[in-house]
PDB file of N, CA and C in Angstrom:
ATOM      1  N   UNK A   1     109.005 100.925 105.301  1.00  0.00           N
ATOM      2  CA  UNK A   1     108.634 101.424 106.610  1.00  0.00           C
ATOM      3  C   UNK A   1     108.529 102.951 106.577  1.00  0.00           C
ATOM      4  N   UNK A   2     109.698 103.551 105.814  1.00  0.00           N
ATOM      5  CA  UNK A   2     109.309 104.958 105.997  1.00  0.00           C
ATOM      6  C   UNK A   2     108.518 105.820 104.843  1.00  0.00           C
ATOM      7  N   UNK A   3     108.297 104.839 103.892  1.00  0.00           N
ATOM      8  CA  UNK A   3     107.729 105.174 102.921  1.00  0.00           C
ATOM      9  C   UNK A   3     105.754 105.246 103.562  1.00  0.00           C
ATOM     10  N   UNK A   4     105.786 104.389 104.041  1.00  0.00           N
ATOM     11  CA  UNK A   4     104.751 104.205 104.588  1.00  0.00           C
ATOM     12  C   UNK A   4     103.890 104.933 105.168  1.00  0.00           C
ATOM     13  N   UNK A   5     105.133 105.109 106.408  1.00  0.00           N
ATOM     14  CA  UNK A   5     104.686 106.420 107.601  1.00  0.00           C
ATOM     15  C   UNK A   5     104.983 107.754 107.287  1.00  0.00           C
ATOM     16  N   UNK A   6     105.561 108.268 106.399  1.00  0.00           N
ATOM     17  CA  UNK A   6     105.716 109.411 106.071  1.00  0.00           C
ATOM     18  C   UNK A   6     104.624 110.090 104.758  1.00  0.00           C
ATOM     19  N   UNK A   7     103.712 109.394 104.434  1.00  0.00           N
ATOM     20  CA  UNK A   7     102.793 109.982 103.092  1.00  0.00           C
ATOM     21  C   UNK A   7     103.475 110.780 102.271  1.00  0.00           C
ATOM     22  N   UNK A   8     104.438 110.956 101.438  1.00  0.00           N
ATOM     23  CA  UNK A   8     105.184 111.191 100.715  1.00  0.00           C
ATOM     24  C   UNK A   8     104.420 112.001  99.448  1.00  0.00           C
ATOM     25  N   UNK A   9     104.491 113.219  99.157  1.00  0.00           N
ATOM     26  CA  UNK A   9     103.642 113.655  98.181  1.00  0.00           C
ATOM     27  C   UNK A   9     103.785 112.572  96.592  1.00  0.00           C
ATOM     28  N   UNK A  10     102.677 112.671  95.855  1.00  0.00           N
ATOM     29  CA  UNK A  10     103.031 111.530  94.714  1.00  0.00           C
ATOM     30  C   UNK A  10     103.867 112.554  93.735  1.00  0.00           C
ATOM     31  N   UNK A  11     104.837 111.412  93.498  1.00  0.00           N
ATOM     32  CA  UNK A  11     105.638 111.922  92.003  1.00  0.00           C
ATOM     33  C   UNK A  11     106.800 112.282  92.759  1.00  0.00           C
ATOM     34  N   UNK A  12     107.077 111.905  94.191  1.00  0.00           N
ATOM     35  CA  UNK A  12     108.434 111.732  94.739  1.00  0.00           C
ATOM     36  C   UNK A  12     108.957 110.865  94.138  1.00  0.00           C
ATOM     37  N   UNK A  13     110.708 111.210  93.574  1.00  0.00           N
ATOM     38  CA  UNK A  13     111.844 110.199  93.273  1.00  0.00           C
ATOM     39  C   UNK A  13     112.141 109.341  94.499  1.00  0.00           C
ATOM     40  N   UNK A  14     112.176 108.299  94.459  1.00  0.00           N
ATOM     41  CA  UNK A  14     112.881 107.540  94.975  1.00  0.00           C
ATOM     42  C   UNK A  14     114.283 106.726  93.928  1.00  0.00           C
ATOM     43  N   UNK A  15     115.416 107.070  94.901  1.00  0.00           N
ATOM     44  CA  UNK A  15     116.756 106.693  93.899  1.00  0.00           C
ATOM     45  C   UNK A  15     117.260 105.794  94.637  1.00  0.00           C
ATOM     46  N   UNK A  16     117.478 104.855  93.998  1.00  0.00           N
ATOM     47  CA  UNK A  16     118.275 103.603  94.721  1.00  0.00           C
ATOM     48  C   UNK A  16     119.577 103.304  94.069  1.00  0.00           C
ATOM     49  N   UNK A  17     120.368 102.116  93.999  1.00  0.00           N
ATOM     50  CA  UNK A  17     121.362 101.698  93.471  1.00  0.00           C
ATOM     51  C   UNK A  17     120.648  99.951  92.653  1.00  0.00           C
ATOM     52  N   UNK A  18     121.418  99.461  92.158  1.00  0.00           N
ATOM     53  CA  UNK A  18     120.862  98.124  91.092  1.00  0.00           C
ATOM     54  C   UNK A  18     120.408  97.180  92.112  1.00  0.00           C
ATOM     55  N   UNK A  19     120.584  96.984  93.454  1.00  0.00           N
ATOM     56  CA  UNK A  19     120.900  95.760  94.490  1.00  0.00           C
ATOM     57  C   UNK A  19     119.228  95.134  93.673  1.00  0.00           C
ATOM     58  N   UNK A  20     119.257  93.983  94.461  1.00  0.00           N
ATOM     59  CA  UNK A  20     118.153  92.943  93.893  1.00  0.00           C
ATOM     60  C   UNK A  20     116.921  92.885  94.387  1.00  0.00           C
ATOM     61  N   UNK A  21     117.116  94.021  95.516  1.00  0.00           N
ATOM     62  CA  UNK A  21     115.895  94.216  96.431  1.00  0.00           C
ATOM     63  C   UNK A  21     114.939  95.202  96.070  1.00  0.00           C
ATOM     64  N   UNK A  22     115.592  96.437  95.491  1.00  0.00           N
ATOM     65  CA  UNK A  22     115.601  97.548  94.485  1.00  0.00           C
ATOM     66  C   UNK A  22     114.988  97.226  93.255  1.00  0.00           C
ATOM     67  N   UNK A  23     115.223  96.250  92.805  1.00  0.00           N
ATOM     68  CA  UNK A  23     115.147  95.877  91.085  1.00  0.00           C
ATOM     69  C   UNK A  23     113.578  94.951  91.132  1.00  0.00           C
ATOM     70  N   UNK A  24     113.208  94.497  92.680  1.00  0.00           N
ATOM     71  CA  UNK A  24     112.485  93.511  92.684  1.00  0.00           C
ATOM     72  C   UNK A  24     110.605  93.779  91.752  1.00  0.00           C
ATOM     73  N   UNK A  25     110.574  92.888  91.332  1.00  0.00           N
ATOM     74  CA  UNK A  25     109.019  93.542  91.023  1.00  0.00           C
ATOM     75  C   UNK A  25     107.918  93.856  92.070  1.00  0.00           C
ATOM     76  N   UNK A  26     108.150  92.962  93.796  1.00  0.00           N
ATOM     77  CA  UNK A  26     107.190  93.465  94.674  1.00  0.00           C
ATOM     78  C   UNK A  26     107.627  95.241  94.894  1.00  0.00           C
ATOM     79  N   UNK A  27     108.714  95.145  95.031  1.00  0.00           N
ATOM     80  CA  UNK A  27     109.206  96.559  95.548  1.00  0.00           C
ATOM     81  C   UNK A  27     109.092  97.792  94.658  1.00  0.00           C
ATOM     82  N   UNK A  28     109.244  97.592  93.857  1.00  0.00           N
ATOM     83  CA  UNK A  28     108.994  98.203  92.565  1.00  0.00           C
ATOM     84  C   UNK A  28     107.462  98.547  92.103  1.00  0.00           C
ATOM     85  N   UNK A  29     106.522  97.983  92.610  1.00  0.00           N
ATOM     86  CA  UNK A  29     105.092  98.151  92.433  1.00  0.00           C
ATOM     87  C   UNK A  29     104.781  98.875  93.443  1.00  0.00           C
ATOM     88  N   UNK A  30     105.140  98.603  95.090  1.00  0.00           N
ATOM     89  CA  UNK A  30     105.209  98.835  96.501  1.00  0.00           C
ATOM     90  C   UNK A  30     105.534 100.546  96.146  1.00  0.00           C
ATOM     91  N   UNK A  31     106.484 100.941  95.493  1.00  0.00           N
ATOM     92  CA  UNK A  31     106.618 101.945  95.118  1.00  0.00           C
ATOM     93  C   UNK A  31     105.459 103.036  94.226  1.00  0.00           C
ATOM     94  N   UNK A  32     105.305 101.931  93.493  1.00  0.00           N
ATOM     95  CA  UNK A  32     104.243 102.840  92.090  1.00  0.00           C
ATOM     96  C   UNK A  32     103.078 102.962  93.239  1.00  0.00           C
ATOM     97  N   UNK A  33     102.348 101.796  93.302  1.00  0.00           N
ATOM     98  CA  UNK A  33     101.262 102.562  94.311  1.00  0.00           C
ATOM     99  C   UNK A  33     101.226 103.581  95.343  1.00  0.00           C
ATOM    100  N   UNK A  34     102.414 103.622  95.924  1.00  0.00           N
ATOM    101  CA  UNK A  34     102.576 104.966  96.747  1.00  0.00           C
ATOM    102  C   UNK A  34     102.516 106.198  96.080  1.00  0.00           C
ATOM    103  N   UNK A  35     102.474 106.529  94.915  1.00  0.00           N
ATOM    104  CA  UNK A  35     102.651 107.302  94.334  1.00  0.00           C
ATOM    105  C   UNK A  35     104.448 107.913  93.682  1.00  0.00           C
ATOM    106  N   UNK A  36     105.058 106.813  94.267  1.00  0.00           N
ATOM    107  CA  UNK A  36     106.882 107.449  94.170  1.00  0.00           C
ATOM    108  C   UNK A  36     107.343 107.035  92.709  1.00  0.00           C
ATOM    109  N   UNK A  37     108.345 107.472  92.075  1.00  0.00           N
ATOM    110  CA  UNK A  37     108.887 107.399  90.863  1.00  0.00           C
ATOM    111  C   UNK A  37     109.927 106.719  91.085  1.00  0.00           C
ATOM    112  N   UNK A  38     110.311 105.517  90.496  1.00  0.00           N
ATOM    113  CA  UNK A  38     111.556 104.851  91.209  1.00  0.00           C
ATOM    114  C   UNK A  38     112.775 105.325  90.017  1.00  0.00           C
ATOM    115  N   UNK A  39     113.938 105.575  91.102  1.00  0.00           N
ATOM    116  CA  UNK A  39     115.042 106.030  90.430  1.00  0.00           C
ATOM    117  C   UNK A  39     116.583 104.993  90.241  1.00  0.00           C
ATOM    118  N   UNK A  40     116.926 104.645  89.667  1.00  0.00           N
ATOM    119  CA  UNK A  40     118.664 103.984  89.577  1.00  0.00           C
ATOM    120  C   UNK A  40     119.464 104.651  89.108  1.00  0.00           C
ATOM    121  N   UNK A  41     120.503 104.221  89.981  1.00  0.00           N
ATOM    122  CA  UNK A  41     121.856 104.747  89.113  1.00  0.00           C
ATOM    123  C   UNK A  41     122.514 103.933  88.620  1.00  0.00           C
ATOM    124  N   UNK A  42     123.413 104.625  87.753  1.00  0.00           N
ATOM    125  CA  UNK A  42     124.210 103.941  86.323  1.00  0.00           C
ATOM    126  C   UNK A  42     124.553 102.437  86.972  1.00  0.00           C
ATOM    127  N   UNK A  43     124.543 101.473  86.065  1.00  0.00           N
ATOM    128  CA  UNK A  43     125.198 100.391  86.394  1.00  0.00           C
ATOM    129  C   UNK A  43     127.071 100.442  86.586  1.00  0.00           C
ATOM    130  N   UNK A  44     127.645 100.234  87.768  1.00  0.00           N
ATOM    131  CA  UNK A  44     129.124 100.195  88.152  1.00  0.00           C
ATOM    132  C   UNK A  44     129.327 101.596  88.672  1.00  0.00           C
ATOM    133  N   UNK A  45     128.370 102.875  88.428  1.00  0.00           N
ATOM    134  CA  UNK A  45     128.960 103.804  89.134  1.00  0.00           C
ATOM    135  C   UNK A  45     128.666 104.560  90.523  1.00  0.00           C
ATOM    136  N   UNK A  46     130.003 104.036  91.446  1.00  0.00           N
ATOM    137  CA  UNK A  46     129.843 103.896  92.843  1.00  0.00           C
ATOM    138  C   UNK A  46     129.150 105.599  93.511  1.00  0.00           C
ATOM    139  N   UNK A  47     129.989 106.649  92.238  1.00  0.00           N
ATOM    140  CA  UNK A  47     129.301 107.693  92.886  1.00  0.00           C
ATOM    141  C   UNK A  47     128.185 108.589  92.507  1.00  0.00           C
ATOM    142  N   UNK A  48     127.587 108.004  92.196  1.00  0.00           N
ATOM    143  CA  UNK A  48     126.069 107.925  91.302  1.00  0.00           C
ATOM    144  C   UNK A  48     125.270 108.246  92.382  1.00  0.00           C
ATOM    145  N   UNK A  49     125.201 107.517  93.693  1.00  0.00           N
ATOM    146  CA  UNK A  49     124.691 107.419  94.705  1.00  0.00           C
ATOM    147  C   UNK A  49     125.154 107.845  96.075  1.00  0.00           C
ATOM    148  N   UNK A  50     126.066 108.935  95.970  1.00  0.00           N
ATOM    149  CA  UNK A  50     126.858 109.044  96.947  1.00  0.00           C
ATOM    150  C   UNK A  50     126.050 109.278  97.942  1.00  0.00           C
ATOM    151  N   UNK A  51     125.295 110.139  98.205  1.00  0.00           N
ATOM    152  CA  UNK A  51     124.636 110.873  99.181  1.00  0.00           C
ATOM    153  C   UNK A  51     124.265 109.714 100.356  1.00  0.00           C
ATOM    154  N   UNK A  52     123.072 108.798  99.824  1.00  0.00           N
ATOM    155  CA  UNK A  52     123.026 107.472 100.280  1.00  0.00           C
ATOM    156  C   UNK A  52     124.010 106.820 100.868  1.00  0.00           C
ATOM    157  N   UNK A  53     125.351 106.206 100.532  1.00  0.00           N
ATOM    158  CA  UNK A  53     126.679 105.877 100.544  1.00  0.00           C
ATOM    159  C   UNK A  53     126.826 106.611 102.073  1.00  0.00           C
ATOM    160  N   UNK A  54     127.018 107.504 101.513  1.00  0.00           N
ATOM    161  CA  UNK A  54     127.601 108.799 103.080  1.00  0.00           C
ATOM    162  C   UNK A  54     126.537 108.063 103.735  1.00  0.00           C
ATOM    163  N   UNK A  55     125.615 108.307 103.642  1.00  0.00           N
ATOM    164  CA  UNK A  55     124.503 108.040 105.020  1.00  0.00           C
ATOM    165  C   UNK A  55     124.456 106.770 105.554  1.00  0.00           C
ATOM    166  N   UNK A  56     124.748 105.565 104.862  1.00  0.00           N
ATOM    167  CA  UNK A  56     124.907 104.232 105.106  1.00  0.00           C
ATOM    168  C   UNK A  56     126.248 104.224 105.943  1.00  0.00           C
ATOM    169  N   UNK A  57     127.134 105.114 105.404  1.00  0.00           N
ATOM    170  CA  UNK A  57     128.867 104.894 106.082  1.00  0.00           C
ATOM    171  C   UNK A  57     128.895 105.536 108.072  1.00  0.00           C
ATOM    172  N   UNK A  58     127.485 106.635 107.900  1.00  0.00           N
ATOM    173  CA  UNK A  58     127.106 107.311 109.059  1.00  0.00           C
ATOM    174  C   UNK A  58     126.929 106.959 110.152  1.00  0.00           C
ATOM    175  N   UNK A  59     125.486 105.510 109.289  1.00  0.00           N
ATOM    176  CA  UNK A  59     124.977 105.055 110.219  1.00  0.00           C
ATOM    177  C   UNK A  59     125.934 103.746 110.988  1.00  0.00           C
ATOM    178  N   UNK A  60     126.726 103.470 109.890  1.00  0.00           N
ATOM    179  CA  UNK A  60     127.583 101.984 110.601  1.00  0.00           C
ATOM    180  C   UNK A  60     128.482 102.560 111.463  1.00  0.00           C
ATOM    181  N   UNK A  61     128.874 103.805 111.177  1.00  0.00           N
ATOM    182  CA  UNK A  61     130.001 104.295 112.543  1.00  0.00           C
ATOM    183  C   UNK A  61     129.645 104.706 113.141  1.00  0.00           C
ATOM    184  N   UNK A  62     128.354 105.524 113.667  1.00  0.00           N
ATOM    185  CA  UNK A  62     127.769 105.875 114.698  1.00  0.00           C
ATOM    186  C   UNK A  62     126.596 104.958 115.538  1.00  0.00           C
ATOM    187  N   UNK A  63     126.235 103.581 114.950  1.00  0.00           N
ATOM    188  CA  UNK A  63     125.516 102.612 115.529  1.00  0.00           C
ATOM    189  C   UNK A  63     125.566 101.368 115.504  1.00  0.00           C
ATOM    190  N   UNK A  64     126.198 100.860 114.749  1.00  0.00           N
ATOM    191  CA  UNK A  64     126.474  99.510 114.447  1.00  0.00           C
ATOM    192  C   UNK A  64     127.854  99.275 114.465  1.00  0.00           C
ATOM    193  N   UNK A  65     128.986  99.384 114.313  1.00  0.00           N
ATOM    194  CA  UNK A  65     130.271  99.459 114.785  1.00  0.00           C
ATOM    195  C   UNK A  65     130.194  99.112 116.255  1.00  0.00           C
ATOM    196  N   UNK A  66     131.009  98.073 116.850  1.00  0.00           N
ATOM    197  CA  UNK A  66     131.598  97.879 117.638  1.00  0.00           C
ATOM    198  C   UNK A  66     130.057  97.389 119.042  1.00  0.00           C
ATOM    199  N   UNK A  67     128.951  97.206 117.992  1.00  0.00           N
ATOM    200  CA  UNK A  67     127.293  96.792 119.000  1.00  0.00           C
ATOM    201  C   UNK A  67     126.966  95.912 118.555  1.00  0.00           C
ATOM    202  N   UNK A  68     126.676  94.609 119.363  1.00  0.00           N
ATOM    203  CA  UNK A  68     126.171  93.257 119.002  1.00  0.00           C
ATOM    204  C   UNK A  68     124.844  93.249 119.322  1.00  0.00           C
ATOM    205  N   UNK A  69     123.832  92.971 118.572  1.00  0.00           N
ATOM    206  CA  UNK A  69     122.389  92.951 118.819  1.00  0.00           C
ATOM    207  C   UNK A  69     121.989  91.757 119.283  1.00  0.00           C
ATOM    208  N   UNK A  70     121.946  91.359 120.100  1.00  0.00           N
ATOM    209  CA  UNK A  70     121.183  89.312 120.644  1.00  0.00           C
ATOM    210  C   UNK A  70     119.769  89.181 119.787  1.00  0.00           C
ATOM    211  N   UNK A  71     119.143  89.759 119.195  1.00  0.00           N
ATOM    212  CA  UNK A  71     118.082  89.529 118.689  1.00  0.00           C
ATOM    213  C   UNK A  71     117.642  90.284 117.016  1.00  0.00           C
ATOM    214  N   UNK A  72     117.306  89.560 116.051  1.00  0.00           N
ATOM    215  CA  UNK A  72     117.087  90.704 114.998  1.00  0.00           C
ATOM    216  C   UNK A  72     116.073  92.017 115.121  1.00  0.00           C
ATOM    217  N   UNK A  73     114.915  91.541 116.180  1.00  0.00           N
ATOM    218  CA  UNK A  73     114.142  92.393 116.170  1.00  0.00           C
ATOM    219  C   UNK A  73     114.684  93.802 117.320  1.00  0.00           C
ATOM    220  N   UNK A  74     115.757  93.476 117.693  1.00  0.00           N
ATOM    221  CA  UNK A  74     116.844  94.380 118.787  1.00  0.00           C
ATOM    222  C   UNK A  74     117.385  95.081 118.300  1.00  0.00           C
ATOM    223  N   UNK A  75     117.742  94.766 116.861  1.00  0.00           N
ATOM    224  CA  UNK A  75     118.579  95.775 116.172  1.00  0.00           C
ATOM    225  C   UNK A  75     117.261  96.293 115.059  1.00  0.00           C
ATOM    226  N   UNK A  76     116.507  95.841 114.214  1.00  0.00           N
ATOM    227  CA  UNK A  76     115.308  96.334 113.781  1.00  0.00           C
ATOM    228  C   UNK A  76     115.274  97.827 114.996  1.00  0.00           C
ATOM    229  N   UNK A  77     114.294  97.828 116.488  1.00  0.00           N
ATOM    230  CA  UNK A  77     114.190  98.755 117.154  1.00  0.00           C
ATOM    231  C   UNK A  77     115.156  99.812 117.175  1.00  0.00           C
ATOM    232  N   UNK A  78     116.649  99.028 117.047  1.00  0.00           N
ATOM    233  CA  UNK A  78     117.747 100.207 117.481  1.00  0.00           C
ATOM    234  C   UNK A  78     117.652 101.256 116.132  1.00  0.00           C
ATOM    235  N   UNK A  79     117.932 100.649 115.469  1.00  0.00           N
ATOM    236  CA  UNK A  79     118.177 101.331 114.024  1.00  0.00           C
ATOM    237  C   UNK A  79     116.815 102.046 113.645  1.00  0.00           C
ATOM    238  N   UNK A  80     115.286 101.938 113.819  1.00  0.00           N
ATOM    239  CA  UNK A  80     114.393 102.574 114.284  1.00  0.00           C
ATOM    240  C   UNK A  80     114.675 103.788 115.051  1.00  0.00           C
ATOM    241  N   UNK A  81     114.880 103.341 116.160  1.00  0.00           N
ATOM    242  CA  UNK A  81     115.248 104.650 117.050  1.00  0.00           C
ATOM    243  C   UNK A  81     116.227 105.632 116.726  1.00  0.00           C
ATOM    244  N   UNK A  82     117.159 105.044 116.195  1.00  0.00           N
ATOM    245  CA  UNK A  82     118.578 106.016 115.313  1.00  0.00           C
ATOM    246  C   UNK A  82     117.668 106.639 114.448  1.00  0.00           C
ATOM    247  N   UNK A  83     117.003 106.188 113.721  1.00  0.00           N
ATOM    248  CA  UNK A  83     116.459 107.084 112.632  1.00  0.00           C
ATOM    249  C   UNK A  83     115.273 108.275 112.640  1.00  0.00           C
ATOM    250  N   UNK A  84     114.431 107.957 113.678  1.00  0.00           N
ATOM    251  CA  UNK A  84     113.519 108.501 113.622  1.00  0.00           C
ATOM    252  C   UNK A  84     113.435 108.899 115.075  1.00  0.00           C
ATOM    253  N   UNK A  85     114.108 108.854 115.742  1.00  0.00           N
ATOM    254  CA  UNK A  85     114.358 110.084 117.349  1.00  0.00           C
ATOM    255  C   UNK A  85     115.944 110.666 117.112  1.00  0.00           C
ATOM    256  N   UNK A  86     116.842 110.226 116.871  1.00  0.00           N
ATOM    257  CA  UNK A  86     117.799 110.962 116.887  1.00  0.00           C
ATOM    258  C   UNK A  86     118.094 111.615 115.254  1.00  0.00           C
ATOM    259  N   UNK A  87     118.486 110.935 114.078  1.00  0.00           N
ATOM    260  CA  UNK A  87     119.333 110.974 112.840  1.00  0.00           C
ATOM    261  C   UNK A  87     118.181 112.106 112.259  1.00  0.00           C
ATOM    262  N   UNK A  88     116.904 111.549 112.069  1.00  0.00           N
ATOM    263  CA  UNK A  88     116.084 112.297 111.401  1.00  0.00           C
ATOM    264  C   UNK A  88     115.393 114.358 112.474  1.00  0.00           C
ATOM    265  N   UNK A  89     115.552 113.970 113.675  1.00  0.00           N
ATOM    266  CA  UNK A  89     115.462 114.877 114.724  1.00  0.00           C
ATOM    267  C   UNK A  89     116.138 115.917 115.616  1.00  0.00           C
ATOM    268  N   UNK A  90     117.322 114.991 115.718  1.00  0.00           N
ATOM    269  CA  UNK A  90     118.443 115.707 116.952  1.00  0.00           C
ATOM    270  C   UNK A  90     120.108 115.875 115.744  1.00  0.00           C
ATOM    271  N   UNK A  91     120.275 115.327 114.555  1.00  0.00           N
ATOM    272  CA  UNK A  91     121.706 115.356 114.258  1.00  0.00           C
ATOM    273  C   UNK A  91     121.559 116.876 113.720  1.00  0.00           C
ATOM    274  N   UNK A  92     122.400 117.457 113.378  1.00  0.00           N
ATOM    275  CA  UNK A  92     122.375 118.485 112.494  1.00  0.00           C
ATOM    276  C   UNK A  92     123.407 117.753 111.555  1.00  0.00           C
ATOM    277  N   UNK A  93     123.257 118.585 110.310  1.00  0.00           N
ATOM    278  CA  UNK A  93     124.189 117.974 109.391  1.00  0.00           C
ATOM    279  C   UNK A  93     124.301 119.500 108.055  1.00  0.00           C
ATOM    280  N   UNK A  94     125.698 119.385 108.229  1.00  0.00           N
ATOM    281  CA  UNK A  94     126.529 120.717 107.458  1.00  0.00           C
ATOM    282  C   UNK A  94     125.878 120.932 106.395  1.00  0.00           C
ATOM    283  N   UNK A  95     125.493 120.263 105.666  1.00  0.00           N
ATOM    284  CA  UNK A  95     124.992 120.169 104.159  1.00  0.00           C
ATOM    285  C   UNK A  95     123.787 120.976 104.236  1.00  0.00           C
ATOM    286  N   UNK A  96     122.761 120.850 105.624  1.00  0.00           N
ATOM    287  CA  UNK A  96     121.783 121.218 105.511  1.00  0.00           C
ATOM    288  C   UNK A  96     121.640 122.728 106.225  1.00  0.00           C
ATOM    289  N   UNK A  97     122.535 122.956 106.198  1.00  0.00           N
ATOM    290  CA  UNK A  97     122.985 124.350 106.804  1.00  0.00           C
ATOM    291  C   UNK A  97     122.810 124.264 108.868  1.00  0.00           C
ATOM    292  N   UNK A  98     123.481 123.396 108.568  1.00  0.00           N
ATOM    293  CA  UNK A  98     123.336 123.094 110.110  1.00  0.00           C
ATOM    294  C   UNK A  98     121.779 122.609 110.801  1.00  0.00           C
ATOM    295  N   UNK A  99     121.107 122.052 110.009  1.00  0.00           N
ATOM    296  CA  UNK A  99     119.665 121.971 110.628  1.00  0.00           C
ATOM    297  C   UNK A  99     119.641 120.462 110.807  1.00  0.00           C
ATOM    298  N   UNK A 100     118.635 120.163 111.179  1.00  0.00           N
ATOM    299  CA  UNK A 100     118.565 118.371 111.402  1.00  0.00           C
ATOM    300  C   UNK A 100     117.443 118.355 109.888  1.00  0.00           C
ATOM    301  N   UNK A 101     117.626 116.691 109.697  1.00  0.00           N
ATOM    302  CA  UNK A 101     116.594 116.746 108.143  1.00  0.00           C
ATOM    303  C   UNK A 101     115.212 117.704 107.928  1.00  0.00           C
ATOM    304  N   UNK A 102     114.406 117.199 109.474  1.00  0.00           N
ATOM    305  CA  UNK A 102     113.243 117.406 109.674  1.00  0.00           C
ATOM    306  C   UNK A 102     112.981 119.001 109.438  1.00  0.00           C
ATOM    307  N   UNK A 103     113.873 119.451 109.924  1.00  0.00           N
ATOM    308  CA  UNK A 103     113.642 120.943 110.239  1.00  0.00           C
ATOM    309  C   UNK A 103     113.745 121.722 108.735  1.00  0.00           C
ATOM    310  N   UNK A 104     114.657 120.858 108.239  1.00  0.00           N
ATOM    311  CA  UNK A 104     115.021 120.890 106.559  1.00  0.00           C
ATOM    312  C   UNK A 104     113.806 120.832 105.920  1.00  0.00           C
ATOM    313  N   UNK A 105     112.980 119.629 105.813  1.00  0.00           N
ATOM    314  CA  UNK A 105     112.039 119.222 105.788  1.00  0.00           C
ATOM    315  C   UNK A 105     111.025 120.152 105.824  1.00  0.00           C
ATOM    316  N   UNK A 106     110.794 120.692 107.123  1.00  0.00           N
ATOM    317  CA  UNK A 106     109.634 121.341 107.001  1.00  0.00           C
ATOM    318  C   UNK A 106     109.728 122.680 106.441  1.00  0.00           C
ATOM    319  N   UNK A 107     111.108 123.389 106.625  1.00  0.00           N
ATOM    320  CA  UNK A 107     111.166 124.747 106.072  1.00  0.00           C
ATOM    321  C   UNK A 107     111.221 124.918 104.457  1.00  0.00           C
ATOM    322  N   UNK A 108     111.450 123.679 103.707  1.00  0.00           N
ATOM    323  CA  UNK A 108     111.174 123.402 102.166  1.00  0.00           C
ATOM    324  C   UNK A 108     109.995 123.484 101.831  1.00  0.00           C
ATOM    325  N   UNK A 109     109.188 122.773 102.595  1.00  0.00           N
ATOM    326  CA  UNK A 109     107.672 122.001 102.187  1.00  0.00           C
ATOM    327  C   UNK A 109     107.142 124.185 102.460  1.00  0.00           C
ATOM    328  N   UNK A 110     107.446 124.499 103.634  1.00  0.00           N
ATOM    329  CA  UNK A 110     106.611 125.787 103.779  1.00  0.00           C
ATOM    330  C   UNK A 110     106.894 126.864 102.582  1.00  0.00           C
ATOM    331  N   UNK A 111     108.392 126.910 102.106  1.00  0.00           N
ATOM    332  CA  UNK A 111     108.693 127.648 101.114  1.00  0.00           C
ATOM    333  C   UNK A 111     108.367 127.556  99.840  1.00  0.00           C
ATOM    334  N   UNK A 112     107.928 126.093  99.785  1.00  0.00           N
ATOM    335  CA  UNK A 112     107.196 125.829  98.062  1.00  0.00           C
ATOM    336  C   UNK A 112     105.855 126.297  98.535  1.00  0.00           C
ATOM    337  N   UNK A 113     104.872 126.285  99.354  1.00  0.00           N
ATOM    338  CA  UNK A 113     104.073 126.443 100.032  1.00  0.00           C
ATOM    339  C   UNK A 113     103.575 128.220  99.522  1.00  0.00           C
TER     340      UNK A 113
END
């Protein structure tokens, strides 16, 4: 989904972990044609991938914790909306010197620029 909507310059890494979804050959092609480089980390090592990790641990305590969705496509939208109006837009996050991704985002792309 966000690979999709975002046109991603070619010869972007994409880094995942071993899961089976990751490893798959549709997904794995889904990738090459986009132009992305698919990435893994070591087999067994949990912090190989931390960054990811953190962001997965983010999203379950700030949206999914303690919210029952009645529908899959209810939580599909929610987690949509977490990502791409608030997480990717409105969070700031320390790492990025206090900026939200996007803003991250664009002030990189202008400086290689």
């Amino acid at each position: 989904m966000a690979f999709a909507g975002r046109s991603p310059p070619p010869g972007v890494i994409h880094h995942s972990d071993r899961g089976s979804q990751y490893t798959s050959r549709l997904y794995q092609s889904a990738l090459r044609k986009g132009g992305a480089m698919p990435s893994m980390g070591k087999k067994g090592d949990c912090f190989d991938n931390a960054v990811v990790e953190s962001f997965f641990s983010t999203l379950k305590r700030e949206l999914l914790l303690d919210h029952v969705f009645h529908t899959r496509q209810e939580g599909r939208n929610q987690v949509f909306e977490y990502l791409e109006v608030f997480y990717n837009r409105q969070r700031w996050h320390s790492t990025l010197g206090y900026k939200t991704p996007l803003e991250f985002e664009q002030l990189s792309i202008h400086a290689v620029a």
